[in-house]
Protein backbone atom coordinates (compact mmCIF):
# COMPACT_ATOMS: atom_id res chain seq x y z
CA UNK A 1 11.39 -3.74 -13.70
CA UNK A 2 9.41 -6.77 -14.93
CA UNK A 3 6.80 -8.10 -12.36
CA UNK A 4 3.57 -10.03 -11.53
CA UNK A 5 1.34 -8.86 -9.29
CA UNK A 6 -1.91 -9.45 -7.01
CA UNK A 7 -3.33 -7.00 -4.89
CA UNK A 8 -2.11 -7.87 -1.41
CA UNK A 9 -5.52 -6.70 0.68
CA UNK A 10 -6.63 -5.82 4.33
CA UNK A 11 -7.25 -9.44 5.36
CA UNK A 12 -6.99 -10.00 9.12
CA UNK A 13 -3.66 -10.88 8.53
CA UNK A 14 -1.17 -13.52 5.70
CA UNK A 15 0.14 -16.74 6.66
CA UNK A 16 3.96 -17.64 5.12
CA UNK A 17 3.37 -20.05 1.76
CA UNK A 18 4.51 -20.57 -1.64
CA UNK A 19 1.57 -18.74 -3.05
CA UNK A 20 3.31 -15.66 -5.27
CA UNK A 21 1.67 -12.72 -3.96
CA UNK A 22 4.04 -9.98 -6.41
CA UNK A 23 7.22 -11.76 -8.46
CA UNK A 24 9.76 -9.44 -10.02
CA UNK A 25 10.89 -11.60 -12.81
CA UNK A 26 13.97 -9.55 -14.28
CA UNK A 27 17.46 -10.47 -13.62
CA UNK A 28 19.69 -7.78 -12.13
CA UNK A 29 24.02 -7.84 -12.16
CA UNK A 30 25.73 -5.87 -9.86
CA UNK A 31 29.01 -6.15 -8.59
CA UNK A 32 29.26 -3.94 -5.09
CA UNK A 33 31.06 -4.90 -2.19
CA UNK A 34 28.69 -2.91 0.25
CA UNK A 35 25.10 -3.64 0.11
CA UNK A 36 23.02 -2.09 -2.77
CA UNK A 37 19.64 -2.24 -3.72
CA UNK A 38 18.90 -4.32 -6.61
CA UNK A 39 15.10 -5.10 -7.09
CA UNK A 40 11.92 -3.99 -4.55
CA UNK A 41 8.39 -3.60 -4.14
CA UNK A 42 6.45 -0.50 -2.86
CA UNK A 43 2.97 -2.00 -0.58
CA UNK A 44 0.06 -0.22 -1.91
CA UNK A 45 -2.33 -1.65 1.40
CA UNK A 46 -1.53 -1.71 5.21
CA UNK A 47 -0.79 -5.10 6.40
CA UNK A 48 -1.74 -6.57 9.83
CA UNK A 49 0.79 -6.20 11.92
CA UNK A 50 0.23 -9.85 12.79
CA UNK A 51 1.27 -10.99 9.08
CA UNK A 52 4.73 -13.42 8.00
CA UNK A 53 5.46 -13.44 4.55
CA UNK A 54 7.87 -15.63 2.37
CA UNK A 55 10.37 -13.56 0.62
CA UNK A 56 11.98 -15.51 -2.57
CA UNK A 57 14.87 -14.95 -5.05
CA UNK A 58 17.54 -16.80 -7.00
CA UNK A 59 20.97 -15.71 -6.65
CA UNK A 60 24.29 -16.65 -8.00
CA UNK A 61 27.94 -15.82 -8.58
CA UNK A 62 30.42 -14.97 -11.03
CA UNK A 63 33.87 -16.59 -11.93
CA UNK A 64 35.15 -20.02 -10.90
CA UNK A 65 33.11 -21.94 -8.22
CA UNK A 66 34.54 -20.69 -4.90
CA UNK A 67 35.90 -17.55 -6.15
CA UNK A 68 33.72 -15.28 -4.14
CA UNK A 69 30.81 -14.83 -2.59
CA UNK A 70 27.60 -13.57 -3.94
CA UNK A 71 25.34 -11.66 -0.63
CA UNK A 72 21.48 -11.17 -0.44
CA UNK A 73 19.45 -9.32 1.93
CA UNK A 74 15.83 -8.38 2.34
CA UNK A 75 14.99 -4.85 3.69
CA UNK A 76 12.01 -2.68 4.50
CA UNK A 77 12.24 0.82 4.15
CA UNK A 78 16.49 0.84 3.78
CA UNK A 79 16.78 -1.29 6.98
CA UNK A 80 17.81 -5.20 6.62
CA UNK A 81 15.14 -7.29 7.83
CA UNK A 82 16.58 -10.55 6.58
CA UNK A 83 19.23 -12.87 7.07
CA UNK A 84 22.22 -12.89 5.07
CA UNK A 85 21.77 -15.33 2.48
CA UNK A 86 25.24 -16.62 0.32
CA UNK A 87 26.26 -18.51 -2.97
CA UNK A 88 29.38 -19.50 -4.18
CA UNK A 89 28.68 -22.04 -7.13
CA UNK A 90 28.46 -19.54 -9.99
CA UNK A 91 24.80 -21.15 -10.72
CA UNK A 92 21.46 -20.13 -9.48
CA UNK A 93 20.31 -21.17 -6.09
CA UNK A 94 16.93 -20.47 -4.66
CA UNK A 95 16.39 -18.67 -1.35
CA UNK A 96 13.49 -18.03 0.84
CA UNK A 97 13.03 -16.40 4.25
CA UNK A 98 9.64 -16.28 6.66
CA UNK A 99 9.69 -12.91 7.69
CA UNK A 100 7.01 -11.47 10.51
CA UNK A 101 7.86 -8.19 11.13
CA UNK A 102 5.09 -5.71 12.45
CA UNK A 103 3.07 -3.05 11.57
CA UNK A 104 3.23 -2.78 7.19
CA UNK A 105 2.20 0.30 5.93
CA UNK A 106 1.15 1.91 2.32
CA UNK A 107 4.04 3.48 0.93
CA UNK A 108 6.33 0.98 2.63
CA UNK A 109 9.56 -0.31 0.33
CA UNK A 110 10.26 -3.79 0.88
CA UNK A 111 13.81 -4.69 -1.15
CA UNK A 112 16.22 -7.09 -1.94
CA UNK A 113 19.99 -5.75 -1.94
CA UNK A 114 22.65 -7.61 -2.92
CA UNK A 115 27.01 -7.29 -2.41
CA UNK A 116 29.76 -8.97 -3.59
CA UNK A 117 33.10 -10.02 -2.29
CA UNK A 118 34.98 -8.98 -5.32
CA UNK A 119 34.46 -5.90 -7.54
CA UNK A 120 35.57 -7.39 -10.18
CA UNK A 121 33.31 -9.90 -10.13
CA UNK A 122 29.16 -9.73 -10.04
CA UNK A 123 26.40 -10.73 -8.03
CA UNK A 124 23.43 -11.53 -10.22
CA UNK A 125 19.55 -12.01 -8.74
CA UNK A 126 15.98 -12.89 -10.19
CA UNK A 127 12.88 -13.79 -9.48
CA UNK A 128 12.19 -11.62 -6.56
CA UNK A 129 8.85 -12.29 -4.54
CA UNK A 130 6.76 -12.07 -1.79
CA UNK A 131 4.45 -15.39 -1.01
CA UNK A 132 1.97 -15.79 1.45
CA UNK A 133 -1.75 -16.52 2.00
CA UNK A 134 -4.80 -14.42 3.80
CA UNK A 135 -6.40 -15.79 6.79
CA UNK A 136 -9.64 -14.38 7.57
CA UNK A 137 -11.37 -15.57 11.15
CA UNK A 138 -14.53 -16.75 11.05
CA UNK A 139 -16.48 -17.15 14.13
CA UNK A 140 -19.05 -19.98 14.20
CA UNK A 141 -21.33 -20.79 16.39
């Protein structure tokens, strides 16, 4: 793998944005029909439970314009967490999900697996990442 990465910390919890908290920049090809993993991240902190995160990546299919249909899905720990997200142009097209889902633990695998609707063609994905911002309350008086 080929990432970027920023220590994601104990903040009271992260807001959903466009700031890149961890970016796997390598570009995977796969071509299975049932969902496989292609690219993840393991957390190194525990998360607020509280906390939504934008999960990013580029995705595209093979062969003529229509011909299939290219499938992306984030998961934590094995389990899908995501929506299905789909191309069919043969170019790259971005996607991005808010995701909230409680309780983020250290050790904790968040992925992005991918399928195809044709094994002879391939699914191909890049630029996997995680986005969001800390929030920290302040109380003033």
């Amino acid at each position: 793998m080929s990432y970027t990465t920023r220590q994601i910390y104990n903040y009271d919890f992260y807001v959903a944005s466009d700031t890149t908290l961890v970016k796997d920049i390598a570009t995977i090809k796969q071509n299975p029909v049932t969902y496989t993993k292609a690219m993840g991240f393991t957390l190194r902190n525990d998360i607020n439970p509280n906390s939504r995160f934008r999960f990013k990546f580029d995705i595209r299919s093979t062969g003529a314009p229509g011909a299939h249909i290219a499938y992306g899905k984030i998961y934590r720990n094995g389990v899908a967490i995501g929506t299905e997200q789909t191309d069919n142009t043969s170019a790259f097209v971005s996607k991005s999900e808010d995701i909230n889902i409680g309780g983020w633990n250290i050790g904790d695998t968040v992925d992005l697996y991918t399928k195809t609707s044709n094994v002879a063609l391939e699914v191909w994905v890049k630029d996997f990442e995680i986005c969001g911002t800390p929030y920290k309350w302040e109380i003033t008086k």
